[in-house]
PDB file of N, CA and C in Angstrom:
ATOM      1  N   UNK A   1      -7.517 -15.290   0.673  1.00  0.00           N
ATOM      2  CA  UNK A   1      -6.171 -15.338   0.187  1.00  0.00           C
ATOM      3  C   UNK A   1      -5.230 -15.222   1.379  1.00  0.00           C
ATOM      4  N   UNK A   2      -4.245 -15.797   1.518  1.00  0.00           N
ATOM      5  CA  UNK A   2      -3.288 -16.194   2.535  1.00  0.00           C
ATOM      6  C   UNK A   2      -2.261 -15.705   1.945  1.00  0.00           C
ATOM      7  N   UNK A   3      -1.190 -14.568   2.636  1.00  0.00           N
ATOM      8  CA  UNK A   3       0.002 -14.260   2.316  1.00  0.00           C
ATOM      9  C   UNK A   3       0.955 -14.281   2.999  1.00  0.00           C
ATOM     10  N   UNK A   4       1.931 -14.512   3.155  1.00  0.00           N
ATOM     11  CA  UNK A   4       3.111 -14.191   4.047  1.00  0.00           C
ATOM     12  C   UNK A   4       3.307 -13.295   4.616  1.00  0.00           C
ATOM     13  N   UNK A   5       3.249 -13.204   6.179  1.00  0.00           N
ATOM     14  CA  UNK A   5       3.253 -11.754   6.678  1.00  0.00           C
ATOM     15  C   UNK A   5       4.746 -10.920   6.476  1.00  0.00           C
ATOM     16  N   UNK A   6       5.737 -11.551   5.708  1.00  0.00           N
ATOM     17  CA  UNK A   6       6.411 -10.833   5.645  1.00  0.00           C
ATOM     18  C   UNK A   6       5.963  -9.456   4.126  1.00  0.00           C
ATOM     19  N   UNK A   7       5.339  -9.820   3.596  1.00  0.00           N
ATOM     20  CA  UNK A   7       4.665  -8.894   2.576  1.00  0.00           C
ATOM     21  C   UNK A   7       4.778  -7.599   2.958  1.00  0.00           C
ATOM     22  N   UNK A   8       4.068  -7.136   4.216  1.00  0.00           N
ATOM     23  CA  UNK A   8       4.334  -6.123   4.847  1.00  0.00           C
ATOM     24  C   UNK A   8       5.316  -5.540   5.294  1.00  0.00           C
ATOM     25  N   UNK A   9       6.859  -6.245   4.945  1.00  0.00           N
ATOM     26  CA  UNK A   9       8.078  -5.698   4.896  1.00  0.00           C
ATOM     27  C   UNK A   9       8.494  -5.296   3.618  1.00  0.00           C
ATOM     28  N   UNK A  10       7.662  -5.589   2.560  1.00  0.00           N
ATOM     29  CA  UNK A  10       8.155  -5.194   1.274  1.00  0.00           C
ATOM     30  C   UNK A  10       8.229  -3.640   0.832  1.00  0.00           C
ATOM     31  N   UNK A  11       8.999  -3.497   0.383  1.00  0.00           N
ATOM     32  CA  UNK A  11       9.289  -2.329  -0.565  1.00  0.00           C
ATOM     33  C   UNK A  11       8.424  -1.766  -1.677  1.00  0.00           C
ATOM     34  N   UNK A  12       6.903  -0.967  -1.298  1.00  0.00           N
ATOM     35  CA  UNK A  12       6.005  -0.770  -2.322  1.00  0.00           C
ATOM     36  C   UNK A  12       6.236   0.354  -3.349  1.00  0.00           C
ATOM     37  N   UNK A  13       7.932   1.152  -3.464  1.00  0.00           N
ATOM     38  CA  UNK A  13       7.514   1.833  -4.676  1.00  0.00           C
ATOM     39  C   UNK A  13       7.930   1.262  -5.983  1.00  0.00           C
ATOM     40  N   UNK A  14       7.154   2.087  -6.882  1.00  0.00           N
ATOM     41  CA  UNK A  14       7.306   0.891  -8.050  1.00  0.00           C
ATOM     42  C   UNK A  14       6.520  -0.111  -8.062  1.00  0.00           C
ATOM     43  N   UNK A  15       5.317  -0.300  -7.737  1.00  0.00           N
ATOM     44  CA  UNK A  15       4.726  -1.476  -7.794  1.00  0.00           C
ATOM     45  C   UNK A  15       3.449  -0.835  -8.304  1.00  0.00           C
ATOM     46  N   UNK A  16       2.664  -1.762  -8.718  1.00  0.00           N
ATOM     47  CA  UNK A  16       1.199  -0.972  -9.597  1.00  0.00           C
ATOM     48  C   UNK A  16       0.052  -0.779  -8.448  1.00  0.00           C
ATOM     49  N   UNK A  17      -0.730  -0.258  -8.204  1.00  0.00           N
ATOM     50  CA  UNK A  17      -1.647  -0.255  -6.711  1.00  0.00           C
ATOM     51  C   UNK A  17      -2.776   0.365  -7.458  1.00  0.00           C
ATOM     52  N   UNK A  18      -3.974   0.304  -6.484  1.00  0.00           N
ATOM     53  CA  UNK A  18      -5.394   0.569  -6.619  1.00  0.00           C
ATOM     54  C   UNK A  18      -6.178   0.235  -5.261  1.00  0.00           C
ATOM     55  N   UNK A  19      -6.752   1.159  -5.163  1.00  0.00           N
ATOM     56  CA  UNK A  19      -7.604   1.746  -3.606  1.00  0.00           C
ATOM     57  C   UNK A  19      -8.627   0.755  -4.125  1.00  0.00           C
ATOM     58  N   UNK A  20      -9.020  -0.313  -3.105  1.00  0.00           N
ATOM     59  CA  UNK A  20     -10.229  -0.902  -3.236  1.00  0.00           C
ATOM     60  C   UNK A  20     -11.327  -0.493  -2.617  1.00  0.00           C
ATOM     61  N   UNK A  21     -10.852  -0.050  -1.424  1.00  0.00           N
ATOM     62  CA  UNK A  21     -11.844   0.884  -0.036  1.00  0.00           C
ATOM     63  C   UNK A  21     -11.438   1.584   0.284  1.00  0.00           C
ATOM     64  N   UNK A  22     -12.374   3.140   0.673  1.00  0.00           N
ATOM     65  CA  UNK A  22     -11.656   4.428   1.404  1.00  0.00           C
ATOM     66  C   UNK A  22     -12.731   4.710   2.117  1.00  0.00           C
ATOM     67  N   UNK A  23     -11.917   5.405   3.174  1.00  0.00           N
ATOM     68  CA  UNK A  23     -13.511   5.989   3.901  1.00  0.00           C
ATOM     69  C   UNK A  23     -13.613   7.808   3.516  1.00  0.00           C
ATOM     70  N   UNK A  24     -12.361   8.027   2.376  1.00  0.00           N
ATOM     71  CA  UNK A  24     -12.798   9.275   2.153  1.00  0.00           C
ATOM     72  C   UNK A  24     -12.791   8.756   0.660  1.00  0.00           C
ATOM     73  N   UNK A  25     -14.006   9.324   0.065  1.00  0.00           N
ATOM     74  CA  UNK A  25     -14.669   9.447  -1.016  1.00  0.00           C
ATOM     75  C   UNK A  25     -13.938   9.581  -2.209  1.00  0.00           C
ATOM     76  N   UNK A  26     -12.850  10.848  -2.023  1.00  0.00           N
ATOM     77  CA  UNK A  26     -11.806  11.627  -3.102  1.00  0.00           C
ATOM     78  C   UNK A  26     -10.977  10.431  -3.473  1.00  0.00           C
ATOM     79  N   UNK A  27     -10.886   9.498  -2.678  1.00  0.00           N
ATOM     80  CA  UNK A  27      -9.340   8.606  -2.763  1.00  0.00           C
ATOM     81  C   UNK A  27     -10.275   6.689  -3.608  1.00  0.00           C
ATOM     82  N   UNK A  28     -11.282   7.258  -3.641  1.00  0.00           N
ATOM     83  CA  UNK A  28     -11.528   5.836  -4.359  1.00  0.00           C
ATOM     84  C   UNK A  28     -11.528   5.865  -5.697  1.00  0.00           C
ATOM     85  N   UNK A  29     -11.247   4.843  -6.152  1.00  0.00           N
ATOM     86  CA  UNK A  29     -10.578   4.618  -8.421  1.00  0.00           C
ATOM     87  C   UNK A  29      -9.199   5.180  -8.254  1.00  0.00           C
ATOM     88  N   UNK A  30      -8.569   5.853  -7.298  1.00  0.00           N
ATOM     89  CA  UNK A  30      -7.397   6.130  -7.659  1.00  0.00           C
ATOM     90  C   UNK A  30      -6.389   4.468  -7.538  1.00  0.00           C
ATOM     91  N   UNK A  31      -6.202   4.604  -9.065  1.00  0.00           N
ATOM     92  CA  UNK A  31      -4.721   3.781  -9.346  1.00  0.00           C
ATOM     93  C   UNK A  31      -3.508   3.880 -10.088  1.00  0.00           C
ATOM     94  N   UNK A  32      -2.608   2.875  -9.825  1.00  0.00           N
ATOM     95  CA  UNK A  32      -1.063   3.712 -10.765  1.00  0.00           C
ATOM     96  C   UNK A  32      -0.459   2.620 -10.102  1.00  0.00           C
ATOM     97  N   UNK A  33       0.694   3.708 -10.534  1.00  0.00           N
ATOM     98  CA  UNK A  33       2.093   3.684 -10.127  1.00  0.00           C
ATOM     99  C   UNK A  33       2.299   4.097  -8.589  1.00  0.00           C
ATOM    100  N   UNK A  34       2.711   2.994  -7.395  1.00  0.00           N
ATOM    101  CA  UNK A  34       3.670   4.543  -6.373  1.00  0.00           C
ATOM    102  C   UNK A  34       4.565   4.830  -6.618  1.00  0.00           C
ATOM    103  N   UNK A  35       4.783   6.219  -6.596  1.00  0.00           N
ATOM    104  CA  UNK A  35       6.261   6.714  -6.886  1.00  0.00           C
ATOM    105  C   UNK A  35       6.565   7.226  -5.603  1.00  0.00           C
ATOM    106  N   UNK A  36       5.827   7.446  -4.175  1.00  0.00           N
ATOM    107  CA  UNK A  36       6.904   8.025  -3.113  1.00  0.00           C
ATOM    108  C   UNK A  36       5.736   7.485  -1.542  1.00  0.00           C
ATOM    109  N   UNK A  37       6.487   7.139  -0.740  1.00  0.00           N
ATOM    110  CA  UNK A  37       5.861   6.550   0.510  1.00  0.00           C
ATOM    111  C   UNK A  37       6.437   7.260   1.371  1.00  0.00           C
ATOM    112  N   UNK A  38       5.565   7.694   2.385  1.00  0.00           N
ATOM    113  CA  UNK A  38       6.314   8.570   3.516  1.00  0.00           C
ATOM    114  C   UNK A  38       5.747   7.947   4.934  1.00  0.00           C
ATOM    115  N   UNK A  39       5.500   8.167   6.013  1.00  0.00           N
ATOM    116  CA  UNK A  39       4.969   7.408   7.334  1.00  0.00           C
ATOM    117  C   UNK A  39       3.242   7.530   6.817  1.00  0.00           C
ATOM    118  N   UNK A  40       2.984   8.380   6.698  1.00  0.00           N
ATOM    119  CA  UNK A  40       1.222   8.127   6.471  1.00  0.00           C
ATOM    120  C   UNK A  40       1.124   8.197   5.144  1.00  0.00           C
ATOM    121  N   UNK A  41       1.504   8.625   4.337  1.00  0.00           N
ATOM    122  CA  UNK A  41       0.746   8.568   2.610  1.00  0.00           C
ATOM    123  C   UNK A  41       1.536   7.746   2.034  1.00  0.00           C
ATOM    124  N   UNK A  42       0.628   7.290   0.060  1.00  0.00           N
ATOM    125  CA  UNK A  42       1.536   6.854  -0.575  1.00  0.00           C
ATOM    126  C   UNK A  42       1.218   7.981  -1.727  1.00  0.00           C
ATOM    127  N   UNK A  43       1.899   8.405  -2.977  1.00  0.00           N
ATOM    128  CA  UNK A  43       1.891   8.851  -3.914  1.00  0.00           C
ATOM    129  C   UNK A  43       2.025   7.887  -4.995  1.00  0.00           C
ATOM    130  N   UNK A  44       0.450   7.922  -5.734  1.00  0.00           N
ATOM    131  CA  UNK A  44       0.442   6.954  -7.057  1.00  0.00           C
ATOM    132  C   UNK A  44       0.002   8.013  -8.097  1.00  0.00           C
ATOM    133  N   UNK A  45       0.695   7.992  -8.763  1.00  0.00           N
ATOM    134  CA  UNK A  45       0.824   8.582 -10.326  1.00  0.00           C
ATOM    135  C   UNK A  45      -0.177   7.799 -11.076  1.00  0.00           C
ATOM    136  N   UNK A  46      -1.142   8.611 -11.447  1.00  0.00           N
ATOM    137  CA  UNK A  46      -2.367   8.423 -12.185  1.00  0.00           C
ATOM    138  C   UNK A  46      -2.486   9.413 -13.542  1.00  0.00           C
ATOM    139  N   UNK A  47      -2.565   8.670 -14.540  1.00  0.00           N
ATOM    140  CA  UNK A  47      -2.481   9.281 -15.115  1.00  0.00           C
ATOM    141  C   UNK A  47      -1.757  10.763 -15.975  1.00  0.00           C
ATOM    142  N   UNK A  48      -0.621  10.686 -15.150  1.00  0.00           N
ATOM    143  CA  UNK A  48       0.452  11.365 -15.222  1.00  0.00           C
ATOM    144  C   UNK A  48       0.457  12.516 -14.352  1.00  0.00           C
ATOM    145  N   UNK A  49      -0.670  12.260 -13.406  1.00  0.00           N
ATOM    146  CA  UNK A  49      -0.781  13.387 -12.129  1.00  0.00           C
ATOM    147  C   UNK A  49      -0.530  12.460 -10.703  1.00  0.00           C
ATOM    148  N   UNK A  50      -0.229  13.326  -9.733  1.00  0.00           N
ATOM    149  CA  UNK A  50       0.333  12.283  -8.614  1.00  0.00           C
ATOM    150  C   UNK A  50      -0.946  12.346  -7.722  1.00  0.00           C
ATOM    151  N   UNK A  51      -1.347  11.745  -6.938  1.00  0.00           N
ATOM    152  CA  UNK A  51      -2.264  11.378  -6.322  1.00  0.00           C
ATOM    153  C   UNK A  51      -2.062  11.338  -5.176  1.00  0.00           C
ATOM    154  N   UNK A  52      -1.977  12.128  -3.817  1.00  0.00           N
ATOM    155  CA  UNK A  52      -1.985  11.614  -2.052  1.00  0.00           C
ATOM    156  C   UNK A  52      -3.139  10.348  -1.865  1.00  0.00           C
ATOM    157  N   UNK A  53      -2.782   9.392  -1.349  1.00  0.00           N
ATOM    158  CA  UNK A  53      -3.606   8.682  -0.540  1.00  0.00           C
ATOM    159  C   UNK A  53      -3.014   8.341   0.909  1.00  0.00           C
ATOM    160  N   UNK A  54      -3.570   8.237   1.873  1.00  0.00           N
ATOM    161  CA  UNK A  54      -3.786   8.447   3.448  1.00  0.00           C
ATOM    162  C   UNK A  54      -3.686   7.010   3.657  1.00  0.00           C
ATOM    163  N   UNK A  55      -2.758   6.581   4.183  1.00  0.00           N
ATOM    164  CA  UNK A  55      -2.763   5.181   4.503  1.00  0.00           C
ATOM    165  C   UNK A  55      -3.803   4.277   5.222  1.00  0.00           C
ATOM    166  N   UNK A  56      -4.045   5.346   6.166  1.00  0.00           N
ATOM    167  CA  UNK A  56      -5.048   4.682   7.191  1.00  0.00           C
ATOM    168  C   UNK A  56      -6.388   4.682   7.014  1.00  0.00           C
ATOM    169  N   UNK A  57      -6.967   5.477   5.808  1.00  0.00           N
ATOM    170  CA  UNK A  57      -7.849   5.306   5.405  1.00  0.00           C
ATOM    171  C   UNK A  57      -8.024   4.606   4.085  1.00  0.00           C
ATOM    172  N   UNK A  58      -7.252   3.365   3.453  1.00  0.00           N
ATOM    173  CA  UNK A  58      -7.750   2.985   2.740  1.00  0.00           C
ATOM    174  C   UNK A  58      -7.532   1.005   2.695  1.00  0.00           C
ATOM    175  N   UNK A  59      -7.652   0.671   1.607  1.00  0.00           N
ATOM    176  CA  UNK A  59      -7.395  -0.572   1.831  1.00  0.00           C
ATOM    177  C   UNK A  59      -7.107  -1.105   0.414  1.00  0.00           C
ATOM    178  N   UNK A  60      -5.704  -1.173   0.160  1.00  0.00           N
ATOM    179  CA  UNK A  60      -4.596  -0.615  -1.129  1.00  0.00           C
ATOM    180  C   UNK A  60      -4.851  -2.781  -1.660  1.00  0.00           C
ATOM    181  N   UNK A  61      -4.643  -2.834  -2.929  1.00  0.00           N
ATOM    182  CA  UNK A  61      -4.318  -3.952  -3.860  1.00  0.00           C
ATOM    183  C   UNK A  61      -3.127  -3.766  -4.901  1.00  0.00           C
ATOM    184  N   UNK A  62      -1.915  -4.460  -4.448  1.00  0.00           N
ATOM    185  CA  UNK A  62      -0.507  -4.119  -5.011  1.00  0.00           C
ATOM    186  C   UNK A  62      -0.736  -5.406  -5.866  1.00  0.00           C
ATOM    187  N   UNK A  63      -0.233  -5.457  -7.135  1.00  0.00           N
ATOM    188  CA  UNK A  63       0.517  -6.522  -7.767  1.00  0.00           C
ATOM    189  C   UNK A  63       1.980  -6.283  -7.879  1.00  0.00           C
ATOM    190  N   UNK A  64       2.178  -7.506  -7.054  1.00  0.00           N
ATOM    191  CA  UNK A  64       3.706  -7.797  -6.798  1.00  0.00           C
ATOM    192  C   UNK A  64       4.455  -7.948  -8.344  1.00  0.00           C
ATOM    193  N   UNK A  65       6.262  -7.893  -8.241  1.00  0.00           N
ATOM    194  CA  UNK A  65       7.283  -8.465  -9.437  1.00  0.00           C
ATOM    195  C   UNK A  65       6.729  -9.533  -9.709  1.00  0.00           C
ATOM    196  N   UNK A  66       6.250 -10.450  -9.177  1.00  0.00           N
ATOM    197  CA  UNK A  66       6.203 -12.061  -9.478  1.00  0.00           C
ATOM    198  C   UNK A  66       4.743 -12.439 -10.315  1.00  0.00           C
ATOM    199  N   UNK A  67       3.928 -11.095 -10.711  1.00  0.00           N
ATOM    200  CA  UNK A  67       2.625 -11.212 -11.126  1.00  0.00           C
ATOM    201  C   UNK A  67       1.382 -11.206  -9.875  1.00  0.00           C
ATOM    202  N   UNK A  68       1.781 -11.830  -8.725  1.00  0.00           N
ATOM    203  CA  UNK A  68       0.614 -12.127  -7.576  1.00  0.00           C
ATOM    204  C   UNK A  68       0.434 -10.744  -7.623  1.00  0.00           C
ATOM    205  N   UNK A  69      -1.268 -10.894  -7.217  1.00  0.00           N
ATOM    206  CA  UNK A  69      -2.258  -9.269  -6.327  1.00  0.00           C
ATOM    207  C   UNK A  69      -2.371  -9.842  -5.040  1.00  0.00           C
ATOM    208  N   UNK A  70      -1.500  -8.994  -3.507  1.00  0.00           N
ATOM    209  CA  UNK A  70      -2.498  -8.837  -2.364  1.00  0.00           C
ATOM    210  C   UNK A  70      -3.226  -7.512  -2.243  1.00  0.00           C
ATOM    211  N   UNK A  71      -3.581  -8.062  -1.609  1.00  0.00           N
ATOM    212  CA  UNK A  71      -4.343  -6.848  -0.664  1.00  0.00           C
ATOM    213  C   UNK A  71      -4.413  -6.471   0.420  1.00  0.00           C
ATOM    214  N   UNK A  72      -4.198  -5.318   0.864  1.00  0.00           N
ATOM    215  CA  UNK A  72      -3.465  -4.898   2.431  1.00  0.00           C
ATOM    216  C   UNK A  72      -4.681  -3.668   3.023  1.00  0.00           C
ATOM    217  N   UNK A  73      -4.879  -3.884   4.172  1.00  0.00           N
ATOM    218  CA  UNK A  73      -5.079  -2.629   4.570  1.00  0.00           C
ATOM    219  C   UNK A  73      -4.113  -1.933   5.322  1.00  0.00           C
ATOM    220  N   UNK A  74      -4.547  -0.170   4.790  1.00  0.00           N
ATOM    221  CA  UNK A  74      -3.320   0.661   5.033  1.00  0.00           C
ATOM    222  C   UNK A  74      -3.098   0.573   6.173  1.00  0.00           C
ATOM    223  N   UNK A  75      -3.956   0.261   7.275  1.00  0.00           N
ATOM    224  CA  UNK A  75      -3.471   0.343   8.853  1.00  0.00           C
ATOM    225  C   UNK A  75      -2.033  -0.094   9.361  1.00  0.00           C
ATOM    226  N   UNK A  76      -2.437  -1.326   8.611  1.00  0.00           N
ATOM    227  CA  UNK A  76      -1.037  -2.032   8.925  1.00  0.00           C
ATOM    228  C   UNK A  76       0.550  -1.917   8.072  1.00  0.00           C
ATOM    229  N   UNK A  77      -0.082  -0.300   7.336  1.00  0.00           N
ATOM    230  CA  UNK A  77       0.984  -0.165   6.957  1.00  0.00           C
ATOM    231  C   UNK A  77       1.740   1.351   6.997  1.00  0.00           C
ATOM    232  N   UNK A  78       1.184   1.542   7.767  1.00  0.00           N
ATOM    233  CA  UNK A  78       1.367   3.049   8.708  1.00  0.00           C
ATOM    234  C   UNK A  78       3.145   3.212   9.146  1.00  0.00           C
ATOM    235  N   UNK A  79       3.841   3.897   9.088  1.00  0.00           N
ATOM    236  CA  UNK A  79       4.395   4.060   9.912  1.00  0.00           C
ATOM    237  C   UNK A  79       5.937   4.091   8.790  1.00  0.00           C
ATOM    238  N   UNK A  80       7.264   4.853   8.583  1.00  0.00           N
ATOM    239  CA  UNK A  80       8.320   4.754   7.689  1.00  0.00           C
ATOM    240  C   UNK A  80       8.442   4.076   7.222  1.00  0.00           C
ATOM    241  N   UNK A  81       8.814   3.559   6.132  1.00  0.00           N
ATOM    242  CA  UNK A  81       9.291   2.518   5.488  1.00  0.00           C
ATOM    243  C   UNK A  81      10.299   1.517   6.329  1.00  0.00           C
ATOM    244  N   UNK A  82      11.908   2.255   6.716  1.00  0.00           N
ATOM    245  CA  UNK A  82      12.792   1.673   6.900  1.00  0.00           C
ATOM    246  C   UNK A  82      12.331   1.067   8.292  1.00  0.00           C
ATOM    247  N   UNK A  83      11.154   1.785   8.896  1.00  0.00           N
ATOM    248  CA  UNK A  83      11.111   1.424  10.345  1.00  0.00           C
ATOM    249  C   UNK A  83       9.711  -0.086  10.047  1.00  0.00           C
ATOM    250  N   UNK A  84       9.549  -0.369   9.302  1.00  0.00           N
ATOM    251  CA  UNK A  84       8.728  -1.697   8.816  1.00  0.00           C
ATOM    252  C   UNK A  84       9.543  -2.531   9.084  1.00  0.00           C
ATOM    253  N   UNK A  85      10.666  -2.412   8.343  1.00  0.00           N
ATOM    254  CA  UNK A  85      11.190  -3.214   8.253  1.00  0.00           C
ATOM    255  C   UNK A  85      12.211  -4.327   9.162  1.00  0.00           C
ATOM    256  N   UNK A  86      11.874  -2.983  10.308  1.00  0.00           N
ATOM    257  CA  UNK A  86      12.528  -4.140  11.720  1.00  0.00           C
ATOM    258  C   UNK A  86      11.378  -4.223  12.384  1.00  0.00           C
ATOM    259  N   UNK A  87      10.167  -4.046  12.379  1.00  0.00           N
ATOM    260  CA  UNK A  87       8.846  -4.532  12.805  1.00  0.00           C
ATOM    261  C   UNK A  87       8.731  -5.877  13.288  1.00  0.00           C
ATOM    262  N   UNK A  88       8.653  -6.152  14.142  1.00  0.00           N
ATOM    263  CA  UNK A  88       8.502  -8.047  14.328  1.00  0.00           C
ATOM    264  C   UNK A  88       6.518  -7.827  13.737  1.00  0.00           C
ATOM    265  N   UNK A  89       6.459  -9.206  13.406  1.00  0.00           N
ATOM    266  CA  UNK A  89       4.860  -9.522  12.618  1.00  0.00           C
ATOM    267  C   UNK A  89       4.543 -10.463  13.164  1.00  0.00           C
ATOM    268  N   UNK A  90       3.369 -10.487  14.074  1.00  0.00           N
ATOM    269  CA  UNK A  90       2.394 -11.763  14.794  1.00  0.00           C
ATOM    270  C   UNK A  90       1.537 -12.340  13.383  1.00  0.00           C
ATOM    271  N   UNK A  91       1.820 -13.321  13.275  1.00  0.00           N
ATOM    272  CA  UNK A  91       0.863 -13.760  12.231  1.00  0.00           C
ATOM    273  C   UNK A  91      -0.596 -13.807  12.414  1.00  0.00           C
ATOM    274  N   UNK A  92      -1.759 -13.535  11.773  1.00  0.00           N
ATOM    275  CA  UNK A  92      -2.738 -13.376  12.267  1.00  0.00           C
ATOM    276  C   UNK A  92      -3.575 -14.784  11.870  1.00  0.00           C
ATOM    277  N   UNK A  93      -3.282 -15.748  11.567  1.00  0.00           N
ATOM    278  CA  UNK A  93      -3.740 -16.938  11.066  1.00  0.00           C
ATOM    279  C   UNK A  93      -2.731 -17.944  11.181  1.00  0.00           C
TER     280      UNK A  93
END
């Protein structure tokens, strides 16, 4: 699947997510809602409990407003929100 690297400037709270890969154990099946992003975690509301996941250890599947699912790993999504967003992006393909 081929996405626009601007994806990684998007705005993920509010969007539905699910850990496809973790390298810590605790953080896999967790899915939801995010309700809060900080430089390393996201918080997804599961089940009406909130959930830490570790950015850098996982490898997150958002479905976007428009219906599309990517899939990101957290590495590349490390770091403030607002400060993403002036990030320049080498396309990797």
């Amino acid at each position: 699947m081929k996405v626009a690297p601007t994806i990684i400037q998007h705005e993920f709270v509010g969007l539905e997510a699910a850990v496809t890969e973790s390298s810590n154990p605790a953080c896999r099946n967790i899915s939801g809602v995010v309700v809060d992003e900080t430089r390393n975690t996201f918080m997804i509301l599961q089940g009406g409990r909130r959930k830490t996941v570790v950015k850098n250890q996982v490898v997150l599947r958002f479905r976007l407003p428009d219906e599309s699912v990517v899939q990101i790993d957290g590495k590349v999504l490390v770091g403030r929100p607002e400060e993403r967003l002036k990030r320049r992006i080498r396309r990797l393909w």
